[in-house]
Protein backbone atom coordinates (compact mmCIF):
# COMPACT_ATOMS: atom_id res chain seq x y z
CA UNK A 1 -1.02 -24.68 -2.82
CA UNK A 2 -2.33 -22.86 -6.12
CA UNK A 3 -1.80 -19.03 -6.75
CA UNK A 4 -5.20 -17.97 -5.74
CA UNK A 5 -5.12 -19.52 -2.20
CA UNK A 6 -1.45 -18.18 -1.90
CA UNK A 7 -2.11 -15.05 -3.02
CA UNK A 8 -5.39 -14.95 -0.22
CA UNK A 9 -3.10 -16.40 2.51
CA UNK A 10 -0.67 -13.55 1.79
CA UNK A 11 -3.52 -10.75 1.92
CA UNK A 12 -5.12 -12.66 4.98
CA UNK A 13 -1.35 -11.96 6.90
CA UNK A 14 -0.72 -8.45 5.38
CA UNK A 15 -4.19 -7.21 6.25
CA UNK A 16 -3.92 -9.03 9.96
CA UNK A 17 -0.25 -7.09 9.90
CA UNK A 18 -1.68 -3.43 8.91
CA UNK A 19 -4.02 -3.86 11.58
CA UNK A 20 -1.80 -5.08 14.63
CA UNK A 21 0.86 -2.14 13.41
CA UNK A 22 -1.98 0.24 13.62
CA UNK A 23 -1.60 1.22 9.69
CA UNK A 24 -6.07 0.68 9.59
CA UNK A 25 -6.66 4.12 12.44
CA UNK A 26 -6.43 7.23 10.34
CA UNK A 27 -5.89 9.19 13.44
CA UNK A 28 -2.28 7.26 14.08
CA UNK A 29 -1.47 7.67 10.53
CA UNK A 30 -2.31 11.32 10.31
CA UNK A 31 -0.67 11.84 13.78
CA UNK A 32 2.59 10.46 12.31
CA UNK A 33 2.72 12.72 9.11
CA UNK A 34 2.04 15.43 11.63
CA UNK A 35 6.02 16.61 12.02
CA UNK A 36 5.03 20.53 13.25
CA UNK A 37 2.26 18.94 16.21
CA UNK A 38 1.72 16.12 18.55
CA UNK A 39 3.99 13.32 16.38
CA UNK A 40 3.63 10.09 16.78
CA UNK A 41 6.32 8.08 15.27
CA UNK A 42 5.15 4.54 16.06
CA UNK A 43 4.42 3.95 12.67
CA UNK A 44 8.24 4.58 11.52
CA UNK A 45 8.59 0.82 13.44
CA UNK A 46 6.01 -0.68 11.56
CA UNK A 47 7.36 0.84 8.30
CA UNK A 48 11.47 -0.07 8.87
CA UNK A 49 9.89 -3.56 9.51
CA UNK A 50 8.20 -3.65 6.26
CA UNK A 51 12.09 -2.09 4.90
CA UNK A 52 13.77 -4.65 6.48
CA UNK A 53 12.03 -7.87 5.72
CA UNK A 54 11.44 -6.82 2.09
CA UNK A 55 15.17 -6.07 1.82
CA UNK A 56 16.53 -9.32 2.98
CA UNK A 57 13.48 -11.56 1.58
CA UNK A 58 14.13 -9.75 -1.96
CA UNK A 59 17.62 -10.44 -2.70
CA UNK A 60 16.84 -14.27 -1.21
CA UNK A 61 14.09 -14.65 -2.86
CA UNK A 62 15.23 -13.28 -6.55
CA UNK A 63 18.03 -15.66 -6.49
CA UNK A 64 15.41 -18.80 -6.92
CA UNK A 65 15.07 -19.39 -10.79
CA UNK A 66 11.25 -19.19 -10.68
CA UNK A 67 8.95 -17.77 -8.25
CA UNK A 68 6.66 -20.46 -6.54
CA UNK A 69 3.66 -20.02 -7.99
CA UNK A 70 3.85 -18.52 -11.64
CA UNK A 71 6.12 -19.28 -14.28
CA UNK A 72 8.75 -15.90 -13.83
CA UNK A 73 8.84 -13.01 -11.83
CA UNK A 74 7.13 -9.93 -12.84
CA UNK A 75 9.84 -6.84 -11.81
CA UNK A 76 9.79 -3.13 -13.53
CA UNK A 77 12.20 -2.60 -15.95
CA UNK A 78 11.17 1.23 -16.15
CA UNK A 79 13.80 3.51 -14.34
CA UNK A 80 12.73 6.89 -15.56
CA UNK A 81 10.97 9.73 -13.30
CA UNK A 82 8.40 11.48 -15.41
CA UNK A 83 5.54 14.23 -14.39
CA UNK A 84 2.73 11.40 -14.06
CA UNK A 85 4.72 9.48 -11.58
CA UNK A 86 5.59 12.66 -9.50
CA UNK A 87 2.28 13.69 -9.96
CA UNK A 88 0.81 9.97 -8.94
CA UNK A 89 3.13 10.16 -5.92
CA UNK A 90 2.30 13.52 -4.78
CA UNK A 91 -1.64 13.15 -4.98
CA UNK A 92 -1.00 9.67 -3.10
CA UNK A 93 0.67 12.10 -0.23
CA UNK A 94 -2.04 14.47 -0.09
CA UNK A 95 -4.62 11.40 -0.05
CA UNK A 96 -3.15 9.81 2.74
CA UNK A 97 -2.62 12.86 4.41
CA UNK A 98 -5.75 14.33 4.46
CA UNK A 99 -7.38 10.63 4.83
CA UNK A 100 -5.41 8.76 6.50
CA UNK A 101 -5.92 5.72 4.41
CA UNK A 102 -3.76 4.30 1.70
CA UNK A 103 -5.24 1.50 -0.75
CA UNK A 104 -3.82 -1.42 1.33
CA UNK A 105 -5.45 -0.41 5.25
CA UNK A 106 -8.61 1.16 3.63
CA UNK A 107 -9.23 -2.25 2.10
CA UNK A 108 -8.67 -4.09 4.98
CA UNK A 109 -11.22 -1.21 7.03
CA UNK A 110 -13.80 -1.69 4.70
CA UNK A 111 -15.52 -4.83 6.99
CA UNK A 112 -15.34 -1.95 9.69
CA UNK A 113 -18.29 -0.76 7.57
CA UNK A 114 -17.13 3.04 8.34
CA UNK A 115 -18.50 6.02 6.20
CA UNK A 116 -15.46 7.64 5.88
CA UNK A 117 -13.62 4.00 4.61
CA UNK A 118 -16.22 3.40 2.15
CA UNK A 119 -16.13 7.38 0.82
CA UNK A 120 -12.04 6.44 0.24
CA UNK A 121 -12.50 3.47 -1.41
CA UNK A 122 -15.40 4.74 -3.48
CA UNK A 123 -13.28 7.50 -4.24
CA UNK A 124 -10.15 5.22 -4.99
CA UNK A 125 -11.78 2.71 -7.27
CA UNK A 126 -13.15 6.20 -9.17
CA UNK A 127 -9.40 7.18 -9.48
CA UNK A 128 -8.61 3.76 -11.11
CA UNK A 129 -11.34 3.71 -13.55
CA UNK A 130 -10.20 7.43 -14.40
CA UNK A 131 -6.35 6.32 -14.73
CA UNK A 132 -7.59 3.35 -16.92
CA UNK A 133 -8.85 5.88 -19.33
CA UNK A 134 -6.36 6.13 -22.55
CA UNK A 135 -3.55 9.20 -21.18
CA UNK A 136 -2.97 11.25 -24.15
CA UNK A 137 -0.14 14.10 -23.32
């Protein structure tokens, strides 16, 4: 199996996973950030899932010598908490708050053909061309 078809067998399952777990209805997700009303924490099972398998697959995973289908693993070597990434993380939290969406389950809505998924995404792939523009502090 090459990287491409890997790569759009892994989307295929993650997208068929965000929508079984409910992660693609903007009403569940905004009812589970919704601590002071009518909370729904289903999502929290869908998200320790996510924890769990990630934290066993990880460690099994990083002990192979080379990942399967490139030549080395690509992992972050940056540790450091700066104002852009707090400032990243907290306009991420206000997107998906007010949304509903993150990147990930507004993707996989777009074949829903929705208005208000392809206002996100239209207004997601602007905030990538405007992060792609040189940051001078």
């Amino acid at each position: 199996m090459n990287s491409a078809l890997a790569a759009f067998v892994a989307g295929v399952i993650f997208a068929m996973g965000l929508a079984i777990g409910g992660m693609t209805k903007p009403a569940k997700v905004v009812g589970f950030l919704d601590f002071t009303g009518n909370w729904d924490p289903s999502l929290m099972f869908v998200m320790g899932g996510a924890v769990m398998t990630h934290a066993i697959l990880y460690r099994l995973i990083r002990k192979r010598p080379t990942p399967l289908f490139t030549e080395a693993f690509s992992i972050p070597t940056r540790t450091d908490i700066d104002a852009r990434l707090l400032g990243g993380a907290a306009l991420f939290g206000v997107g998906w708050g007010l949304s509903g969406f993150c990147p990930g389950p507004a993707i996989t809505s777009l074949v829903s053909g929705q208005m208000s998924v392809l206002i996100f995404a239209a207004a997601m792939i602007g905030g990538m061309a405007l992060h792609s523009v040189k940051y001078k502090p």
